[in-house]
C-alpha atoms as a PDB file:
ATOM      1  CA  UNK A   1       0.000   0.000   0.000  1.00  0.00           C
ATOM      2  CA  UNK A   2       1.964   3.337  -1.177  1.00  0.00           C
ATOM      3  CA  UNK A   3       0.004   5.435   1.389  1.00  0.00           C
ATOM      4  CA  UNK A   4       1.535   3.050   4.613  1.00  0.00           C
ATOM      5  CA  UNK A   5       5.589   3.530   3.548  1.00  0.00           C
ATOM      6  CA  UNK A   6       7.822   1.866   5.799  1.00  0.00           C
ATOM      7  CA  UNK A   7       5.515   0.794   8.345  1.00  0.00           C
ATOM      8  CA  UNK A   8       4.492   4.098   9.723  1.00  0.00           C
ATOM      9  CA  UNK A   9       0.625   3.537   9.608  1.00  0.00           C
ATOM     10  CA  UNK A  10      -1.774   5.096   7.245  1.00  0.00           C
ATOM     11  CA  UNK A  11      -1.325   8.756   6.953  1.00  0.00           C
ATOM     12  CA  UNK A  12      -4.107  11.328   7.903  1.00  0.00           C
ATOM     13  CA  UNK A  13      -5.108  15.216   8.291  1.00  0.00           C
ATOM     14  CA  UNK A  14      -2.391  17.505  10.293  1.00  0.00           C
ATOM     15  CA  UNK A  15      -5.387  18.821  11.710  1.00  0.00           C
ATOM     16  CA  UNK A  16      -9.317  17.730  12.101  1.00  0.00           C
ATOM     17  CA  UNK A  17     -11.892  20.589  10.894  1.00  0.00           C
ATOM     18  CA  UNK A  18     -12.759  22.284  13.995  1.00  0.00           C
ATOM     19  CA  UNK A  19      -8.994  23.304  14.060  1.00  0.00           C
ATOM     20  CA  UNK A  20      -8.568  26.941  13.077  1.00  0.00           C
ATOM     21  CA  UNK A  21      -5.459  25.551  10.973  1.00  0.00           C
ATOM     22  CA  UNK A  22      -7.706  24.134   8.143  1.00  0.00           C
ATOM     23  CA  UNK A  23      -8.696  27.485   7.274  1.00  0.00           C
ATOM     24  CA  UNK A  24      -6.789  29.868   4.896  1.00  0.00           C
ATOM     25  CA  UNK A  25      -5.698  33.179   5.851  1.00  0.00           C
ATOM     26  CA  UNK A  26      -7.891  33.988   2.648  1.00  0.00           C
ATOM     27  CA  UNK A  27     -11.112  32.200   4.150  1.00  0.00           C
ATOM     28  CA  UNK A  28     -10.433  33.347   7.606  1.00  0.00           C
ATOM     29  CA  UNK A  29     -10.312  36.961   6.291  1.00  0.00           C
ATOM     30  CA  UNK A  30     -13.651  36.238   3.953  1.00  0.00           C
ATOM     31  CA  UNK A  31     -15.368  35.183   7.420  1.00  0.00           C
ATOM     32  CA  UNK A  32     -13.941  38.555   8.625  1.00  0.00           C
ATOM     33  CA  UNK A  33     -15.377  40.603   5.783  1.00  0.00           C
ATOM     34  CA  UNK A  34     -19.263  38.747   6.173  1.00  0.00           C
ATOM     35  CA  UNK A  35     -18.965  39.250   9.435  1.00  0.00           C
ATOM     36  CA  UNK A  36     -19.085  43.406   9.027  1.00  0.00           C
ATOM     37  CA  UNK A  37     -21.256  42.924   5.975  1.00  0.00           C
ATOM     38  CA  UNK A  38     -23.740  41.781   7.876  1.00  0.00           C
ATOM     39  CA  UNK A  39     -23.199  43.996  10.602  1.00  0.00           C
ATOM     40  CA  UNK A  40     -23.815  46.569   8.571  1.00  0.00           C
ATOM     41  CA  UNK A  41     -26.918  44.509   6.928  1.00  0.00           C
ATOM     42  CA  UNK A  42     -28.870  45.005  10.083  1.00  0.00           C
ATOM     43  CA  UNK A  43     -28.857  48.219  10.142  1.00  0.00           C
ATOM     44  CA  UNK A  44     -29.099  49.127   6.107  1.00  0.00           C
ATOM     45  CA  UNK A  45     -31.109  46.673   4.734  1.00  0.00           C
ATOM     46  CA  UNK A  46     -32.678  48.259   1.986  1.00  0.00           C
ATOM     47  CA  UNK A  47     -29.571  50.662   1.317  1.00  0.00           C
ATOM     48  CA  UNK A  48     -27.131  47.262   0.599  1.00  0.00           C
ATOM     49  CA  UNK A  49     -29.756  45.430  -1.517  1.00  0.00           C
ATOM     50  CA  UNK A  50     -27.970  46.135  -4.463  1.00  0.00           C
ATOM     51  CA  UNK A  51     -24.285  46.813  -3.776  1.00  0.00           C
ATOM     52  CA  UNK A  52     -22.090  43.433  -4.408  1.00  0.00           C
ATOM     53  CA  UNK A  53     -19.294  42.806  -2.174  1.00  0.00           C
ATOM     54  CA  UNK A  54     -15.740  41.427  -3.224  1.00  0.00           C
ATOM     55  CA  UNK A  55     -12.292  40.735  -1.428  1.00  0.00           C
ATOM     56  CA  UNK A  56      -9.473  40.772  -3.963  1.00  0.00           C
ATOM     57  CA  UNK A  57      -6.204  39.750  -2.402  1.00  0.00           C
ATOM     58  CA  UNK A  58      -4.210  42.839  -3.743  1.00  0.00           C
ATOM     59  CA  UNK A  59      -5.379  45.798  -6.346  1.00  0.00           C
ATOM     60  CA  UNK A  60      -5.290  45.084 -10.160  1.00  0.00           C
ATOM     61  CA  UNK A  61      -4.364  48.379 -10.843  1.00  0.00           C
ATOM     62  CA  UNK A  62      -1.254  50.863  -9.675  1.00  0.00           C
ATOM     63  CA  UNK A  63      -3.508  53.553  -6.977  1.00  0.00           C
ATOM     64  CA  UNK A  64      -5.476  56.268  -8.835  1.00  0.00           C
ATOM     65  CA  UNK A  65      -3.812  60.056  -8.728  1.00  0.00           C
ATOM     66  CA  UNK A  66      -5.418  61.070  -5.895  1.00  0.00           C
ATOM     67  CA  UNK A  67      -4.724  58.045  -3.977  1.00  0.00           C
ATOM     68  CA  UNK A  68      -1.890  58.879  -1.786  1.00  0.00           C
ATOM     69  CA  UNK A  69      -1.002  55.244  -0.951  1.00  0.00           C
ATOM     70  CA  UNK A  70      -2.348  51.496  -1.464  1.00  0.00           C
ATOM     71  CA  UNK A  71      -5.859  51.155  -1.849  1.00  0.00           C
ATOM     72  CA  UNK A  72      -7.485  49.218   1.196  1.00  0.00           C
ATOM     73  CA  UNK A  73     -10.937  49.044  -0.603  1.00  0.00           C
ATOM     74  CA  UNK A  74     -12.433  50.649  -3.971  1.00  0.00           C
ATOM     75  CA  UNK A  75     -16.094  51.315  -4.694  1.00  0.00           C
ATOM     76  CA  UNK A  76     -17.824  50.999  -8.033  1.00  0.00           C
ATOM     77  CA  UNK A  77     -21.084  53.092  -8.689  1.00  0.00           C
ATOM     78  CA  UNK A  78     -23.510  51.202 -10.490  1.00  0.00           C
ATOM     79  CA  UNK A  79     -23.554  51.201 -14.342  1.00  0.00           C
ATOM     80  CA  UNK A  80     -26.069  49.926 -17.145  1.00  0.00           C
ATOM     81  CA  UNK A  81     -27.451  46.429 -15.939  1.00  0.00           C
ATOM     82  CA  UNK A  82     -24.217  46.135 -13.247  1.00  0.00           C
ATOM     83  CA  UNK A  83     -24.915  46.597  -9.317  1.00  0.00           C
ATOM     84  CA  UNK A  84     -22.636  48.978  -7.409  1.00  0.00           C
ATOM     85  CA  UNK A  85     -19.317  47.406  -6.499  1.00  0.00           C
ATOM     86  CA  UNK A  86     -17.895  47.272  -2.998  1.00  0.00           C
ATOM     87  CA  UNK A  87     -14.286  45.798  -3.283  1.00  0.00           C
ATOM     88  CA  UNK A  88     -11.911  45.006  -0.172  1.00  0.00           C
ATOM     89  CA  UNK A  89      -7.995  43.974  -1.055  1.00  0.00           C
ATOM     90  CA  UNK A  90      -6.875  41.585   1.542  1.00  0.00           C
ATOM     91  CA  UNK A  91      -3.284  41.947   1.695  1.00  0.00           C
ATOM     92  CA  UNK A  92      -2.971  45.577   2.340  1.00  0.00           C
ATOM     93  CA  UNK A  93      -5.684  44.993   5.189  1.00  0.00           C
ATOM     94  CA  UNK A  94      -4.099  42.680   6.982  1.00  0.00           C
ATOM     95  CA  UNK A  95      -0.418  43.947   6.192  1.00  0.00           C
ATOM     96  CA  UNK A  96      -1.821  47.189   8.663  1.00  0.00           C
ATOM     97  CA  UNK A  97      -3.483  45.383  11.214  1.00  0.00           C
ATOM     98  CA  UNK A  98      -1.224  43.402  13.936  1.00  0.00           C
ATOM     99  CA  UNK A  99      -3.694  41.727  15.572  1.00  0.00           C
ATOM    100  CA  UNK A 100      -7.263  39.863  15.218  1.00  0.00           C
ATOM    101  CA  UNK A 101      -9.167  42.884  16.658  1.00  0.00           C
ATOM    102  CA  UNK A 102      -7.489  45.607  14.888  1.00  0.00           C
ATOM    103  CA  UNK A 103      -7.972  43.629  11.446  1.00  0.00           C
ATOM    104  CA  UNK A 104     -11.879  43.225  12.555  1.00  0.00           C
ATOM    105  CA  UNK A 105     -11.883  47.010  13.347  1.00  0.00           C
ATOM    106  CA  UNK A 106      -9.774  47.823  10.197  1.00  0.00           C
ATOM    107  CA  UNK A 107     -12.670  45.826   8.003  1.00  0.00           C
ATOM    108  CA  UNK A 108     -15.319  47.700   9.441  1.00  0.00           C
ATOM    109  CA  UNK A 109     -13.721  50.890   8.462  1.00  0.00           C
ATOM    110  CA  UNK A 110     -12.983  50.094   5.331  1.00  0.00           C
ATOM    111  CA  UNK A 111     -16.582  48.774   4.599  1.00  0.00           C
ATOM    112  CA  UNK A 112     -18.151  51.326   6.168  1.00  0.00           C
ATOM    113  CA  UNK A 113     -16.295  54.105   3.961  1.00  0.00           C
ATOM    114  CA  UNK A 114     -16.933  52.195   0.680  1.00  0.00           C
ATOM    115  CA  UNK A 115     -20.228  51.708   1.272  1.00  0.00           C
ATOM    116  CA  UNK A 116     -20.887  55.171   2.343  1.00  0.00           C
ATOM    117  CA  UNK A 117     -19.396  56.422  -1.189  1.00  0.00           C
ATOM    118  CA  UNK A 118     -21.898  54.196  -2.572  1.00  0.00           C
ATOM    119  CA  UNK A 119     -25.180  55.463  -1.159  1.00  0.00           C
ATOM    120  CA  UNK A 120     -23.750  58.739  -0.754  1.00  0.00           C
ATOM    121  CA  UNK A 121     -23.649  59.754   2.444  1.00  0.00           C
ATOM    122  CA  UNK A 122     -21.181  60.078   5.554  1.00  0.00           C
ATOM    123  CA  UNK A 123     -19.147  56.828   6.352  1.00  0.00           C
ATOM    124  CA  UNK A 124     -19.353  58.608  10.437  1.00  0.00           C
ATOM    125  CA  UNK A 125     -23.232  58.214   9.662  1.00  0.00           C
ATOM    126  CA  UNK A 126     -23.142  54.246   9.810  1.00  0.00           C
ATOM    127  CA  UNK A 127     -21.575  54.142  13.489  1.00  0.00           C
ATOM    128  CA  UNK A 128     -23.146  53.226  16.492  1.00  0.00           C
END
């Protein structure tokens, strides 16, 4: 049997599911990102109906002009037969925030801003 190799016994998982380990940094920060979607969900229901939401791991493009540094999120208006856009880039999330709570904190902001641009008001307006 090529799976039991020199008598060891028949190989298995490094870790069972409920392990954090057999998540991805990319599906642990996706969890992160529904998480403050749906926060935000509760309160704007009707608002977020038709705004998408995406997590790119970095930006496809170079930052605009009048970005002064790495984009942490972009927003898309809505165009002919295409919902408004709400975009989140992993990487240069989670390259700012040290630990768990800051990254959960740094989401939130991020969404919150974006989405504001969308429906066009005041990203301080969707605080507690």
């Amino acid at each position: 049997m090529r799976s039991d190799r020199h008598g060891r016994g028949v190989r298995g998982p490094l870790a069972w599911p409920p392990v954090p380990a057999m998540q991805s940094r990319s599906a642990q920060f996706d969890d992160v990102v529904l998480d403050a979607v749906e926060t935000l969900e509760r309160r704007l229901r009707r608002q977020l109906a038709d705004i998408e939401f995406a997590v790119e791991d970095v930006p496809s493009t170079d930052p605009a002009p009048w970005e002064a540094q790495l984009a942490l999120g972009r927003s898309f208006p809505a165009e002919r037969g295409r919902a408004a856009r709400v975009v989140l880039y992993r990487r240069p999330i989670e390259s700012r925030a040290v630990t768990e709570t800051e990254l959960g904190d740094l989401v939130e902001d991020v969404l919150a801003e974006q989405v504001a641009h969308v429906i066009g008001i005041h990203p301080d307006d969707l605080e507690d």
